[in-house]
PDB file of N, CA and C in Angstrom:
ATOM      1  N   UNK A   1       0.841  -1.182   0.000  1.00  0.00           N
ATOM      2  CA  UNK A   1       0.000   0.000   0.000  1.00  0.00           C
ATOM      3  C   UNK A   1       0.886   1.244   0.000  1.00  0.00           C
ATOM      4  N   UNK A   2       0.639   2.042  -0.990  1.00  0.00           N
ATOM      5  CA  UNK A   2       1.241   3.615  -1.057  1.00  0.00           C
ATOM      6  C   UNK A   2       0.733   4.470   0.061  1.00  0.00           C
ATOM      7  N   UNK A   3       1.730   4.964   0.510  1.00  0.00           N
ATOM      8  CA  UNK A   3       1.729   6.359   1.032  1.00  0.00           C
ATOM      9  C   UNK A   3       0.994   7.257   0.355  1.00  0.00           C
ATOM     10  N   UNK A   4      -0.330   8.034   1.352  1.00  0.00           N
ATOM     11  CA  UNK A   4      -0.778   8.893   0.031  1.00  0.00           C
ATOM     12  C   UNK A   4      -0.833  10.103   0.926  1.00  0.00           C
ATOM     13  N   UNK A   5      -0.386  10.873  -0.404  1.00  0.00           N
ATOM     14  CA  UNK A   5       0.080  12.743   0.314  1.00  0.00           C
ATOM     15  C   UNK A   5      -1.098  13.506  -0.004  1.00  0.00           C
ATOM     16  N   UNK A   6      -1.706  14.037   1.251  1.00  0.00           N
ATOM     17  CA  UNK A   6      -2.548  14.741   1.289  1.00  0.00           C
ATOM     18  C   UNK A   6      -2.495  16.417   0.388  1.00  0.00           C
ATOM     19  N   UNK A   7      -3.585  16.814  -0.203  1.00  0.00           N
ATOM     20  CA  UNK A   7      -3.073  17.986  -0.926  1.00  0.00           C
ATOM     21  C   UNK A   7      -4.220  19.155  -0.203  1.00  0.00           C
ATOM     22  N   UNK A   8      -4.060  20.529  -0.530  1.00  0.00           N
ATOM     23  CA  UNK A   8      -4.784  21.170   0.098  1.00  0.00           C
ATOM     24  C   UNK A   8      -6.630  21.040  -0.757  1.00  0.00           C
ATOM     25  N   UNK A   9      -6.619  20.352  -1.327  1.00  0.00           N
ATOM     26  CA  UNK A   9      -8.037  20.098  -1.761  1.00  0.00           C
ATOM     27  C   UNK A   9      -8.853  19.420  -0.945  1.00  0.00           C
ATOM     28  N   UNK A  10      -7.634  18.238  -0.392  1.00  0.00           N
ATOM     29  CA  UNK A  10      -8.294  16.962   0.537  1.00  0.00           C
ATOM     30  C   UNK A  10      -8.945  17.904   1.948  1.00  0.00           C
ATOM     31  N   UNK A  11      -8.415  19.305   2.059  1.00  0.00           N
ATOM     32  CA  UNK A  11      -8.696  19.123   3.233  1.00  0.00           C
ATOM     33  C   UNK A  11      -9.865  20.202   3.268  1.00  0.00           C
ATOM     34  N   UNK A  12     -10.570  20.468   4.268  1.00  0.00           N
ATOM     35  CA  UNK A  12     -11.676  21.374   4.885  1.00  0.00           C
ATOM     36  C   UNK A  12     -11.579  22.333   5.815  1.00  0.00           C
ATOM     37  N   UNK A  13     -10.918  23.418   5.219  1.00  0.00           N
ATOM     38  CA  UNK A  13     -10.701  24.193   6.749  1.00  0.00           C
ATOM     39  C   UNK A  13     -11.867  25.070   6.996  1.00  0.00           C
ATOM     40  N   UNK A  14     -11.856  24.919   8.335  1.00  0.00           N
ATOM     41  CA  UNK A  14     -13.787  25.397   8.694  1.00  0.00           C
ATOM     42  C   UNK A  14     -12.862  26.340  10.089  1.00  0.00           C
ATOM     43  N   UNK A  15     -13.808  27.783   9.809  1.00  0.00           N
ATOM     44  CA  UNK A  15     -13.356  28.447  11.093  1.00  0.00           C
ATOM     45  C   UNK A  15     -14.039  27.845  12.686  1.00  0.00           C
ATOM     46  N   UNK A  16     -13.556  28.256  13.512  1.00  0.00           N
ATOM     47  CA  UNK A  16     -13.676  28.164  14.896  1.00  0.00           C
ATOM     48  C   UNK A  16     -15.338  28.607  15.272  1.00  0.00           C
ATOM     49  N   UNK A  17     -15.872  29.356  14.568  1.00  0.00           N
ATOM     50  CA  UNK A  17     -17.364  29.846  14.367  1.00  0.00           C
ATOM     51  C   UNK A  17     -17.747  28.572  14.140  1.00  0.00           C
ATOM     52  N   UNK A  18     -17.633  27.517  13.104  1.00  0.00           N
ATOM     53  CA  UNK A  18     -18.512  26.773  12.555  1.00  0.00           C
ATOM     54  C   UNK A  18     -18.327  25.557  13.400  1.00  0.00           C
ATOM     55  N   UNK A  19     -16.674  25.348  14.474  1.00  0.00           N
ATOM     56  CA  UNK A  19     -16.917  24.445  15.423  1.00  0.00           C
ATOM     57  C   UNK A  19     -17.740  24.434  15.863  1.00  0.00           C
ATOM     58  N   UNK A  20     -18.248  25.834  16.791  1.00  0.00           N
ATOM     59  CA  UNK A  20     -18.656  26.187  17.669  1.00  0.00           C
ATOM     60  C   UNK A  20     -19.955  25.794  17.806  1.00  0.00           C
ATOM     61  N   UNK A  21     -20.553  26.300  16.602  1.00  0.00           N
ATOM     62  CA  UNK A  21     -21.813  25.647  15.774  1.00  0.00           C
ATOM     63  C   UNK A  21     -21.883  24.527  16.235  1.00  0.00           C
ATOM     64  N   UNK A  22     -20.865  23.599  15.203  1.00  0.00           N
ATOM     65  CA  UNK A  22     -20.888  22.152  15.338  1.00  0.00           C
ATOM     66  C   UNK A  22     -21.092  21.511  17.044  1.00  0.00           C
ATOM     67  N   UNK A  23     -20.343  22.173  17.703  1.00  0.00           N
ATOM     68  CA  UNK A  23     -20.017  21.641  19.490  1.00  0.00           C
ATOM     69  C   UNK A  23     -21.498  22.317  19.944  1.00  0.00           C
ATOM     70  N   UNK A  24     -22.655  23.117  19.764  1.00  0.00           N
ATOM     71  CA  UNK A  24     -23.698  23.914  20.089  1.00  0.00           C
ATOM     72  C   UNK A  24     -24.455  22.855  19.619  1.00  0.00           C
ATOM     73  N   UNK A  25     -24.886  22.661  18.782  1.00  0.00           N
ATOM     74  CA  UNK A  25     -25.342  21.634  17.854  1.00  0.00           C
ATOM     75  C   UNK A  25     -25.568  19.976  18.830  1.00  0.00           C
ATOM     76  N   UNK A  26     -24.339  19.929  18.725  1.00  0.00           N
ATOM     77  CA  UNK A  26     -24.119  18.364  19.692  1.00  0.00           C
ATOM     78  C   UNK A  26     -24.879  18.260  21.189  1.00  0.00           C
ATOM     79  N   UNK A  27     -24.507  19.525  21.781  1.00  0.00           N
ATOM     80  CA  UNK A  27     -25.386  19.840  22.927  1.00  0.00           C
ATOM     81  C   UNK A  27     -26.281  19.730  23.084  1.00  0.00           C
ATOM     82  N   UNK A  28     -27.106  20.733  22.404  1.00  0.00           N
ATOM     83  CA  UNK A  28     -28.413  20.897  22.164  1.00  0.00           C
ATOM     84  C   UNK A  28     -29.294  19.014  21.902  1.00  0.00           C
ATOM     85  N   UNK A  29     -28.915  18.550  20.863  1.00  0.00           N
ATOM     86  CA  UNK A  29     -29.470  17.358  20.706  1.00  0.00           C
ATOM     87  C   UNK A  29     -29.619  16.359  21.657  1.00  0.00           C
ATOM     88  N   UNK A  30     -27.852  16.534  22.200  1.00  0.00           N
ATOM     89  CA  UNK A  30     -27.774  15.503  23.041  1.00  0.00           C
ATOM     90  C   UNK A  30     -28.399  15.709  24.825  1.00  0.00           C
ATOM     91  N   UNK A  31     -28.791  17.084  25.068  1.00  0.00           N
ATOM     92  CA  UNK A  31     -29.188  17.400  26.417  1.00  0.00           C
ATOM     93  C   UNK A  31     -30.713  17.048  26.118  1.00  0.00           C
ATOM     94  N   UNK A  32     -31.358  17.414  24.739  1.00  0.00           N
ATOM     95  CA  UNK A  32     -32.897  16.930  24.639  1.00  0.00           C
ATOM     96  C   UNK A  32     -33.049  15.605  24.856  1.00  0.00           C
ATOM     97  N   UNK A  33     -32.142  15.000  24.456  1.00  0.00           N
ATOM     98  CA  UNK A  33     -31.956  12.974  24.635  1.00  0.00           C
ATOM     99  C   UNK A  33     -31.931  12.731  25.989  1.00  0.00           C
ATOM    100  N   UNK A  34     -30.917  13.728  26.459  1.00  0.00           N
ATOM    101  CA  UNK A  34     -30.226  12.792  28.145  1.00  0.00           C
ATOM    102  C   UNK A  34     -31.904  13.377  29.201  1.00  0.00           C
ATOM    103  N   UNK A  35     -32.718  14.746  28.843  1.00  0.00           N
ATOM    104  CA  UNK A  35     -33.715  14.976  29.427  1.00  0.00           C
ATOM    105  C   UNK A  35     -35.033  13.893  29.208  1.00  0.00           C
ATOM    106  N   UNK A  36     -35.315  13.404  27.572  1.00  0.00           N
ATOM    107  CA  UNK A  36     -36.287  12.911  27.144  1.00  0.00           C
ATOM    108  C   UNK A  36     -36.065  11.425  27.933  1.00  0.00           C
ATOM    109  N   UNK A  37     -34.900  10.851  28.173  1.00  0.00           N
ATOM    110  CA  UNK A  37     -34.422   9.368  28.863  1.00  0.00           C
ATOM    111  C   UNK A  37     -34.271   9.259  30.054  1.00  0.00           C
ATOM    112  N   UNK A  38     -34.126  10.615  30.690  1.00  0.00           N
ATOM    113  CA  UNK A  38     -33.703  10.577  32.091  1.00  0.00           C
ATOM    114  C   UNK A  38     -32.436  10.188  32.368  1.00  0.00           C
ATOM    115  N   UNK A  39     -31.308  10.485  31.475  1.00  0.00           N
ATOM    116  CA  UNK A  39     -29.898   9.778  31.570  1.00  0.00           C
ATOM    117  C   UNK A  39     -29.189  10.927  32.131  1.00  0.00           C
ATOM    118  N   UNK A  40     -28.126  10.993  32.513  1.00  0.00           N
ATOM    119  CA  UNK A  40     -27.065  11.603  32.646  1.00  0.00           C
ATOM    120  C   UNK A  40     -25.378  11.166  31.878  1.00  0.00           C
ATOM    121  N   UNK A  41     -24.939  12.047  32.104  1.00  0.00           N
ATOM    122  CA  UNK A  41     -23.647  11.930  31.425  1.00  0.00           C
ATOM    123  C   UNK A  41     -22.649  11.495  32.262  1.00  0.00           C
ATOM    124  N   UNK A  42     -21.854  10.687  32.448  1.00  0.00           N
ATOM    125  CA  UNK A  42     -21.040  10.123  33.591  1.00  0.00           C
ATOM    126  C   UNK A  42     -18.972  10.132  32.950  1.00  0.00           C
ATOM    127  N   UNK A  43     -18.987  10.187  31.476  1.00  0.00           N
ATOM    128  CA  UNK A  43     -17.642  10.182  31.414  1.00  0.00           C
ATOM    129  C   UNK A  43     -17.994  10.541  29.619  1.00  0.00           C
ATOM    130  N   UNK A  44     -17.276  11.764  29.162  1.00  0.00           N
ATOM    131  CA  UNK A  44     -17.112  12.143  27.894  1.00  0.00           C
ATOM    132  C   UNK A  44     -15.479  11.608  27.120  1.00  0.00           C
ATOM    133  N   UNK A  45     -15.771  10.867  26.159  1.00  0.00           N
ATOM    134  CA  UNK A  45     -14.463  10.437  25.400  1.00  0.00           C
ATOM    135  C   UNK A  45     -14.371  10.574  23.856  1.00  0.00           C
ATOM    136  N   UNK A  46     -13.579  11.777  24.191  1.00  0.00           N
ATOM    137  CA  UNK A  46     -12.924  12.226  23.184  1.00  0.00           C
ATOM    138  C   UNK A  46     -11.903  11.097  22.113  1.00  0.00           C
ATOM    139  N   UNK A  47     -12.382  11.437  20.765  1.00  0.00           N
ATOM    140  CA  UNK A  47     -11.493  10.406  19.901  1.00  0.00           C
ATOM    141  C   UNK A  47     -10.358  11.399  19.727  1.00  0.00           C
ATOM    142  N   UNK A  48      -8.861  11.283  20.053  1.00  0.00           N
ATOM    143  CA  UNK A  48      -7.614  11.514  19.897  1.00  0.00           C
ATOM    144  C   UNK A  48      -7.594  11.980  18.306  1.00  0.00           C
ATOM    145  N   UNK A  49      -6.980  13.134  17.798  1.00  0.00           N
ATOM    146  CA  UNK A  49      -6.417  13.883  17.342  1.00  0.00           C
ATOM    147  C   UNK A  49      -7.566  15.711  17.314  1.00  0.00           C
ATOM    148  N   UNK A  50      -8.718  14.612  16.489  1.00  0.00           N
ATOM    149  CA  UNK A  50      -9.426  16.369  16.754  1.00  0.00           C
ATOM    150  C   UNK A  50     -10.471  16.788  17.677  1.00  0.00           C
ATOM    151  N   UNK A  51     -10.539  15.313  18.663  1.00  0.00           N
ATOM    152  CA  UNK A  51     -11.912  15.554  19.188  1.00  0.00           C
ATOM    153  C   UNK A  51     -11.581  15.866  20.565  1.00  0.00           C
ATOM    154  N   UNK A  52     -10.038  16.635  21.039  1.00  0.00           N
ATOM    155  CA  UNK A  52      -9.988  16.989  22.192  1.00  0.00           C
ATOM    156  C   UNK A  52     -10.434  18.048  22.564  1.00  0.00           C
ATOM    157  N   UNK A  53     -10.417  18.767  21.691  1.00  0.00           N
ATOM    158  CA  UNK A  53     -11.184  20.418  22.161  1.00  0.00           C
ATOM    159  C   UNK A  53     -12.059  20.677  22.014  1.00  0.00           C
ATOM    160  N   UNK A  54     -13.357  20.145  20.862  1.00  0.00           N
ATOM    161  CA  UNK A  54     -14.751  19.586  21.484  1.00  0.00           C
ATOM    162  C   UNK A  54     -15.185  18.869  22.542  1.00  0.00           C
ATOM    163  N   UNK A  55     -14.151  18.245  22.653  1.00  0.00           N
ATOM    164  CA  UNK A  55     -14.701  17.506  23.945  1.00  0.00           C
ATOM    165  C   UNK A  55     -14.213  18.133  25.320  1.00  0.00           C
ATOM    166  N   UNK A  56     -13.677  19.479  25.582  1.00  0.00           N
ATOM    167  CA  UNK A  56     -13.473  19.885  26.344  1.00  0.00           C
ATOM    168  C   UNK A  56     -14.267  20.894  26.648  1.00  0.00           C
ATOM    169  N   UNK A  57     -14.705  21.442  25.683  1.00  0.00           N
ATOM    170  CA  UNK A  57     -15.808  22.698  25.116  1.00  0.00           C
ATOM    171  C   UNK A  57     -17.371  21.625  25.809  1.00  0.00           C
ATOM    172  N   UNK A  58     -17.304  20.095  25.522  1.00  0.00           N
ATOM    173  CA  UNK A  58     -18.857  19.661  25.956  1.00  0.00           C
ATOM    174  C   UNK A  58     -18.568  19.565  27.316  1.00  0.00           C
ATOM    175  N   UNK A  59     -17.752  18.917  27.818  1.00  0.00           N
ATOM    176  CA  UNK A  59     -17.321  18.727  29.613  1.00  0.00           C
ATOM    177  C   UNK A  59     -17.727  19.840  30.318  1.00  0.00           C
ATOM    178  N   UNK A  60     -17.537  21.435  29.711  1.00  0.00           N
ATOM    179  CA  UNK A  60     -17.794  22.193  30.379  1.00  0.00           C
ATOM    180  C   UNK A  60     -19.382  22.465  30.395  1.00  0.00           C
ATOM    181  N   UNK A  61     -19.685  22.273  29.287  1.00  0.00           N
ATOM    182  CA  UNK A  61     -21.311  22.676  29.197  1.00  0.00           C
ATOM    183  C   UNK A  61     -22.251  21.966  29.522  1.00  0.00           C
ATOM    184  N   UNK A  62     -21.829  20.239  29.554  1.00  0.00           N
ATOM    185  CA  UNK A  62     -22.385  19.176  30.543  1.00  0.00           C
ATOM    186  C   UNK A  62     -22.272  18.928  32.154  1.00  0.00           C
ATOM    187  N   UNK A  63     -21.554  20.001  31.961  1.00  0.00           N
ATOM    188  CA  UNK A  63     -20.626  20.114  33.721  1.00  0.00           C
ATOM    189  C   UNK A  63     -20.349  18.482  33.701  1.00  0.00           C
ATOM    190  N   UNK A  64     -19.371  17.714  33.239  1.00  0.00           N
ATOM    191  CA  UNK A  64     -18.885  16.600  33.657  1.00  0.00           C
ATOM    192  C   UNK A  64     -17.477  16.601  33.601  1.00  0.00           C
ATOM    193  N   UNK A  65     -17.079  16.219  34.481  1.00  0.00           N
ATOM    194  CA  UNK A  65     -15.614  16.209  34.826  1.00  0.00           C
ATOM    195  C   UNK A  65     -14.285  15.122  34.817  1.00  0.00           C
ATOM    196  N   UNK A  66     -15.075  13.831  34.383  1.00  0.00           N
ATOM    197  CA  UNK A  66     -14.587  12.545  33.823  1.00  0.00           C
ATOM    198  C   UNK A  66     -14.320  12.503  32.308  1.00  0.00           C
ATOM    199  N   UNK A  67     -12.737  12.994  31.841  1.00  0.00           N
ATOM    200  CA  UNK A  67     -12.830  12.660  30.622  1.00  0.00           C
ATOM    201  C   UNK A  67     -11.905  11.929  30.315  1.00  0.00           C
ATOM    202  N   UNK A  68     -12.273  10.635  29.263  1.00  0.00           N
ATOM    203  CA  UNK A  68     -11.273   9.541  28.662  1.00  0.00           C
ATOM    204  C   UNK A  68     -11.058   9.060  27.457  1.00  0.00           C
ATOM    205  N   UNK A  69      -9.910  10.130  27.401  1.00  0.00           N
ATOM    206  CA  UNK A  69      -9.586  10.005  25.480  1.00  0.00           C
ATOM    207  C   UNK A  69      -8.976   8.595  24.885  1.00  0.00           C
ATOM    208  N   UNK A  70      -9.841   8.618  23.736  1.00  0.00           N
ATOM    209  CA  UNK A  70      -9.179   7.677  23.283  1.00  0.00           C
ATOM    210  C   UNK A  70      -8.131   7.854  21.827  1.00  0.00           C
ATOM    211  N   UNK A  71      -7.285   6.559  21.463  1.00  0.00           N
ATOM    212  CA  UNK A  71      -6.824   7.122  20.285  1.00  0.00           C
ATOM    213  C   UNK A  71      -6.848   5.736  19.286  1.00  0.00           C
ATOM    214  N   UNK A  72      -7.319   6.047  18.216  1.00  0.00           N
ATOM    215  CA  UNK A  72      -7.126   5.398  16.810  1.00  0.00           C
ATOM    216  C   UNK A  72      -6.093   5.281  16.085  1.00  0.00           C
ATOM    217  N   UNK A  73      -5.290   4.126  16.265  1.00  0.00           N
ATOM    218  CA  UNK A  73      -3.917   4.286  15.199  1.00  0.00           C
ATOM    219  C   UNK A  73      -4.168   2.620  14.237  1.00  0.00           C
ATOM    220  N   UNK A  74      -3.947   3.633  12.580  1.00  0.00           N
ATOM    221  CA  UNK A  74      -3.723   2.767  11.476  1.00  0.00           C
ATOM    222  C   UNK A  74      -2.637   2.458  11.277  1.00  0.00           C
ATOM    223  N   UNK A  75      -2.652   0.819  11.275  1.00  0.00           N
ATOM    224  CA  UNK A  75      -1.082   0.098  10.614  1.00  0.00           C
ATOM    225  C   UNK A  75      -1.485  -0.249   9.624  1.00  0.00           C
ATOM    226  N   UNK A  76      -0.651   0.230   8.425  1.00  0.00           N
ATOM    227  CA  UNK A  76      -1.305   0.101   7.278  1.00  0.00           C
ATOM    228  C   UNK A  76       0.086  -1.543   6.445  1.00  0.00           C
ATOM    229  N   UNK A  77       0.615  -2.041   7.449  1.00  0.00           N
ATOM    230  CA  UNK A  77       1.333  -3.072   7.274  1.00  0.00           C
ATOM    231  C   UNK A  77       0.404  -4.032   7.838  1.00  0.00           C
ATOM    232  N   UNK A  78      -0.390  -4.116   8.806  1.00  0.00           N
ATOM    233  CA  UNK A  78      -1.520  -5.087   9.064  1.00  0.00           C
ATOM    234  C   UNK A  78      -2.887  -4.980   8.843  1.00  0.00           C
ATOM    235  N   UNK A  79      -2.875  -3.659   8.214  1.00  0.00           N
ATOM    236  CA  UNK A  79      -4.498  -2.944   8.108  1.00  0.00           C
ATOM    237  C   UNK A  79      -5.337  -3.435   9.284  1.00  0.00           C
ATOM    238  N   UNK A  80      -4.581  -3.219  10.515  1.00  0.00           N
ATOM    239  CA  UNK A  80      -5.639  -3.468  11.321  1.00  0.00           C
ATOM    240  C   UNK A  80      -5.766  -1.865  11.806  1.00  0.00           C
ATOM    241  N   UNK A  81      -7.136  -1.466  13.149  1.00  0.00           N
ATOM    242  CA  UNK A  81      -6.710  -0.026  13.734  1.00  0.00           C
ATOM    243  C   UNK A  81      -6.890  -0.789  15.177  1.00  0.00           C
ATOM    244  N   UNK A  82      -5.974   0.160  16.033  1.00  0.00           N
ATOM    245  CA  UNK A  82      -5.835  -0.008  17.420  1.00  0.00           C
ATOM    246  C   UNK A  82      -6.671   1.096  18.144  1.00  0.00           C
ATOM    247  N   UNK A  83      -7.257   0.400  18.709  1.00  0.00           N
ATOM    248  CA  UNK A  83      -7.524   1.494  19.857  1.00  0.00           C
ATOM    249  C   UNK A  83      -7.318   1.379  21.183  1.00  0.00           C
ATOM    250  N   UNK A  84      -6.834   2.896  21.467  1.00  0.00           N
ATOM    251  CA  UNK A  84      -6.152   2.429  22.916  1.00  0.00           C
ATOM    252  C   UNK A  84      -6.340   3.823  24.222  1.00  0.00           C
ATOM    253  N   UNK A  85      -6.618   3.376  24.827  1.00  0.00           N
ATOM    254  CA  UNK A  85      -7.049   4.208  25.949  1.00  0.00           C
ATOM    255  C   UNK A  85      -5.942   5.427  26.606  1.00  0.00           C
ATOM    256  N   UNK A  86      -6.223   6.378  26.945  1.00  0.00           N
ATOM    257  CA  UNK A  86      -5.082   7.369  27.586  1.00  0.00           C
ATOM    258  C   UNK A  86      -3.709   6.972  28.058  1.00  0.00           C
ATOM    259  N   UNK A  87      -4.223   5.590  29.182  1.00  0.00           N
ATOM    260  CA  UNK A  87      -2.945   5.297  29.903  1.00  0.00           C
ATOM    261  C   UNK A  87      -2.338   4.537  28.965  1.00  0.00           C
ATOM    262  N   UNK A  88      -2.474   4.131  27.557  1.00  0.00           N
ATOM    263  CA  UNK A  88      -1.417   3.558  26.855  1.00  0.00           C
ATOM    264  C   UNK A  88      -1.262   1.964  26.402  1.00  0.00           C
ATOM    265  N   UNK A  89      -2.429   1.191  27.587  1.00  0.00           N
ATOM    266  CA  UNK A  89      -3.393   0.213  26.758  1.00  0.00           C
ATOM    267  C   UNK A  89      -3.632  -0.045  26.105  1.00  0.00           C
ATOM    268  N   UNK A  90      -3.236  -0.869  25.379  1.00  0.00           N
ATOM    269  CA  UNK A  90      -4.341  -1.395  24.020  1.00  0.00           C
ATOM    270  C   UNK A  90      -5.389  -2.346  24.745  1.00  0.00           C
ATOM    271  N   UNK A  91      -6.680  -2.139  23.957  1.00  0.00           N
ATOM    272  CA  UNK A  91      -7.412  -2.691  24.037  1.00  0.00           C
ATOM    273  C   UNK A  91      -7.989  -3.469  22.990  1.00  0.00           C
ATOM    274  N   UNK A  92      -8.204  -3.178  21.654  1.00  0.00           N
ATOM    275  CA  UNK A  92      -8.332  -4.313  20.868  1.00  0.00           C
ATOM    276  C   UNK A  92      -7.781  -3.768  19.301  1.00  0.00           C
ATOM    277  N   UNK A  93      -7.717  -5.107  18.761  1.00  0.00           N
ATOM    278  CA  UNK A  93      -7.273  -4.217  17.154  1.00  0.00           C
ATOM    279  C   UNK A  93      -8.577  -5.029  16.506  1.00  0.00           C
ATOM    280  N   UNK A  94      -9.090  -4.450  15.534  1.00  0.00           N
ATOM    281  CA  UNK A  94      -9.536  -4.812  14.289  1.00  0.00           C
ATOM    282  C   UNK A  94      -9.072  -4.609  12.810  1.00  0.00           C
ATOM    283  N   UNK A  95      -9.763  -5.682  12.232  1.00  0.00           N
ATOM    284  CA  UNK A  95      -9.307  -5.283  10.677  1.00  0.00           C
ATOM    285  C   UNK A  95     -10.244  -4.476  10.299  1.00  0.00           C
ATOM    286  N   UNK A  96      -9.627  -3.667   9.419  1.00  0.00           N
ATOM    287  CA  UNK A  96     -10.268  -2.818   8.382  1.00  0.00           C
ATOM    288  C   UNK A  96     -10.741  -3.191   7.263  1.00  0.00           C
ATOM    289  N   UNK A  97     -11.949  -3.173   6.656  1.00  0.00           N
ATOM    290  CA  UNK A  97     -12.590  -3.829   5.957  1.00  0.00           C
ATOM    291  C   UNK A  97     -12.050  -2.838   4.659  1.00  0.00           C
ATOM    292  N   UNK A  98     -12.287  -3.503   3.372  1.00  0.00           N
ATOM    293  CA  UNK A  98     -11.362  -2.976   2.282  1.00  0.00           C
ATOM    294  C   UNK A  98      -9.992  -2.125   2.561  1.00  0.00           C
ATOM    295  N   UNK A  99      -9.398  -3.015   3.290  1.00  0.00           N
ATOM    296  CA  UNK A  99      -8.240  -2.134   3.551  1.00  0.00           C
ATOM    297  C   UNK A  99      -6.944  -2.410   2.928  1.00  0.00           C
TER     298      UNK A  99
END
């Protein structure tokens, strides 16, 4: 499998406004859910690379104070992905389907 180099087409740059949106957005839906179920929020986990500062932006607005990032890493020599918890754990790999 090739290395493939990202070009500035591939990518989406969206200002900090339209996070904001986006992280307002998530709230909103998800506080009508946790009210309509009677749930609460007990631990927010952030997926490792972009979802730490949304997910720090919801902690505050959920007032929850348990957060446990996780991270996704592709081996593209086993096409499997790992995921693995803060303290450095792995916890399981899978294969990637058409990978």
């Amino acid at each position: 499998m090739e290395n493939y180099k990202y070009t500035e087409e591939d990518l989406d740059m969206i200002s900090w406004e339209r996070i904001d949106g986006f992280i307002d957005k998530i709230y909103n839906d998800v506080s009508e859910y946790l009210k309509k179920n009677n749930l609460s929020i007990k631990y927010i986990v952030p997926i490792l690379r972009g979802g730490g500062i949304p997910a720090l932006k919801l902690s505050h607005m959920f007032d929850v104070i348990n957060i446990l990032p996780i991270q996704l890493k592709y081996n593209a020599k086993t096409s499997l992905i790992e995921k693995k918890i803060s303290n450095g754990f792995l916890i399981y790999s899978h294969q990637v389907w058409g990978g």
